[in-house]
Protein backbone atom coordinates (compact mmCIF):
# COMPACT_ATOMS: atom_id res chain seq x y z
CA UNK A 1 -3.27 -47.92 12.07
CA UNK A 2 -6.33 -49.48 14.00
CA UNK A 3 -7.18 -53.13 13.84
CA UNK A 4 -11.08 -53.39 13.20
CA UNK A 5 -11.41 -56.87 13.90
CA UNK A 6 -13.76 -57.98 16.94
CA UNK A 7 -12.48 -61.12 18.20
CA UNK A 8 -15.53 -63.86 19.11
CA UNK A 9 -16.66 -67.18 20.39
CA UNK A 10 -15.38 -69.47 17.40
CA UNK A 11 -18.81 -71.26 17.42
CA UNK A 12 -20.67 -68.18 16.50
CA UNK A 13 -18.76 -68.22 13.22
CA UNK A 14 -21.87 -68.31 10.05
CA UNK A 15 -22.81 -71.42 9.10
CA UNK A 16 -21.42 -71.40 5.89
CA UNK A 17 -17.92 -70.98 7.57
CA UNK A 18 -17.80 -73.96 9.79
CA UNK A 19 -19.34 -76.13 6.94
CA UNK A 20 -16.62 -75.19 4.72
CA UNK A 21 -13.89 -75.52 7.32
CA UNK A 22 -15.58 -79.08 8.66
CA UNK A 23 -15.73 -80.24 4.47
CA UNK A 24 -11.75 -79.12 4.15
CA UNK A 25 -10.73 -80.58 7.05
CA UNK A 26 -12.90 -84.28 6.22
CA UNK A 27 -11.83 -83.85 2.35
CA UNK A 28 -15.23 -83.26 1.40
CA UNK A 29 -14.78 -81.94 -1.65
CA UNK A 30 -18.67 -81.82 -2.95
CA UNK A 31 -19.20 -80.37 0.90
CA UNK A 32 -16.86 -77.40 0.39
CA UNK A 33 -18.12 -76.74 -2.75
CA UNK A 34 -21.39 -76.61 -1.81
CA UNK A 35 -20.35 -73.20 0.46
CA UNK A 36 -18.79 -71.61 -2.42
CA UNK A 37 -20.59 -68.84 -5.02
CA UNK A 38 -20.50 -70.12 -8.52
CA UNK A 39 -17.38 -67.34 -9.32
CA UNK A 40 -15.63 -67.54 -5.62
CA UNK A 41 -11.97 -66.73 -5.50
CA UNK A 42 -9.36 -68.78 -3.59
CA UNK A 43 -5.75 -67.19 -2.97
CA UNK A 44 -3.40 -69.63 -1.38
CA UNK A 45 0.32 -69.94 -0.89
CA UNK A 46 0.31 -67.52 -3.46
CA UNK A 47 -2.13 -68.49 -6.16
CA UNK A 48 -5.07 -67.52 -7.11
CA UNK A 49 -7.92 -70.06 -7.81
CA UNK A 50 -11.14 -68.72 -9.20
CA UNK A 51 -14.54 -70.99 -10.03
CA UNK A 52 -15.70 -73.66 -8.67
CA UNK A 53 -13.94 -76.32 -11.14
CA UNK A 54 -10.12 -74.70 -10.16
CA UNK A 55 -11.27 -74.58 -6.42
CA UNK A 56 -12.46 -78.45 -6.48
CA UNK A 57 -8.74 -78.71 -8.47
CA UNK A 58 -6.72 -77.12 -5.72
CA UNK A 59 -8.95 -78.81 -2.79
CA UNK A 60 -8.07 -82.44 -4.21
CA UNK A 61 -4.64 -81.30 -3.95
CA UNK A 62 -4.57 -79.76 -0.65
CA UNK A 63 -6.28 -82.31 0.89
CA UNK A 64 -4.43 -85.40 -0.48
CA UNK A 65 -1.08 -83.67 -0.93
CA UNK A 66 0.00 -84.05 3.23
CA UNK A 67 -1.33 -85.93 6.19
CA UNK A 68 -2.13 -82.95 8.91
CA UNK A 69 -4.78 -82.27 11.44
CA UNK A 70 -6.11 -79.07 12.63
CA UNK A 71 -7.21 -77.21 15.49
CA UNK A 72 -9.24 -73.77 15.81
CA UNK A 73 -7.19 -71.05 17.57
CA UNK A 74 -9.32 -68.01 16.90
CA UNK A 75 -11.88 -66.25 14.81
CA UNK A 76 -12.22 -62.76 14.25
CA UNK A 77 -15.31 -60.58 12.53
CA UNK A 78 -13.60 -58.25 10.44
CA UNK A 79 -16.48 -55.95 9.21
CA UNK A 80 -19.89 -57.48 7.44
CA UNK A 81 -19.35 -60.33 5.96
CA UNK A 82 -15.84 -60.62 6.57
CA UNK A 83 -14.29 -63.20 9.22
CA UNK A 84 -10.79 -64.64 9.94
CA UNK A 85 -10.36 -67.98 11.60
CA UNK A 86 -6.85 -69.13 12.63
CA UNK A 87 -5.95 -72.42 12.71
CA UNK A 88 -2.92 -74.52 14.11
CA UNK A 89 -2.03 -76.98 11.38
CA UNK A 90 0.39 -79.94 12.11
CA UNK A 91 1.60 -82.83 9.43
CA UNK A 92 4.23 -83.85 7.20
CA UNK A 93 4.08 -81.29 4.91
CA UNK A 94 7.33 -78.68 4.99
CA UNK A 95 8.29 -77.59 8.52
CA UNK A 96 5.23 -79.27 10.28
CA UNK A 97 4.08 -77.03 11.61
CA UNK A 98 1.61 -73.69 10.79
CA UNK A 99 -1.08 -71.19 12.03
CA UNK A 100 -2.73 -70.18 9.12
CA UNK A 101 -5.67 -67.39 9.11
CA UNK A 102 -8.54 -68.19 6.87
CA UNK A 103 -9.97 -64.90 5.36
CA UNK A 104 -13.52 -65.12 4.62
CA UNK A 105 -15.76 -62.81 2.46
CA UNK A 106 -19.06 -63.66 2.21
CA UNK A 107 -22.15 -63.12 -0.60
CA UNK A 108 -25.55 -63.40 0.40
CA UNK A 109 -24.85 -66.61 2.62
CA UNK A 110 -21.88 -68.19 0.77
CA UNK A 111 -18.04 -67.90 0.32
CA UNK A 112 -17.20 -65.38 -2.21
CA UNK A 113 -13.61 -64.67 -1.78
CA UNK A 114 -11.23 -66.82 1.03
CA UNK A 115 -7.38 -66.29 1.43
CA UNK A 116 -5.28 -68.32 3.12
CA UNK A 117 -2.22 -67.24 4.54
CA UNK A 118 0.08 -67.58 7.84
């Protein structure tokens, strides 16, 4: 098996990407939103969130659900349009601690498709 990712500079990342990630991380639910297609797809600790209106549902809950704070530990470009940014997450939430790896798919300049998974 080869691994087709190409890591990179973290703040080369689209725009769309670090708006998202800067909106989820400051609970900016209208802000995330805002990067999203009309029909994007969210898969997170196992679920699968699609439209904007389940997306906003699952942010609030994400984001008011623990206390935690993040920090970038990497970002990979895994083809076009594709990207994976890991992040160390630390809170209250079960175990405390996490690096999770943000899979991004984009369409024409917004998130289409993002899983998030350790």
């Amino acid at each position: 098996m080869t691994d087709d990712t190409t890591p990179f500079d973290p703040t080369d990342l689209p725009d769309v990407v670090k708006r998202y990630l800067t909106a989820h991380n400051e609970h900016d639910l209208p802000a995330a939103s805002a990067a999203l297609t009309p029909d994007a797809t969210v898969i997170d600790d196992g679920r699968t969130y699609e439209g904007i209106p389940a997306i906003e549902r699952w942010l609030d809950r994400a984001t008011s659900e623990y206390t935690y704070t993040t920090t970038l530990i990497g970002a990979d470009h895994d083809g076009p349009d594709r990207y994976t940014v890991t992040q160390h997450l630390e809170g209250d939430f079960p175990g405390g601690t996490v690096d999770l790896h943000y899979r991004f798919t984009l369409d024409q300049g917004l998130i289409s498709h993002l899983t998030i998974a350790p």
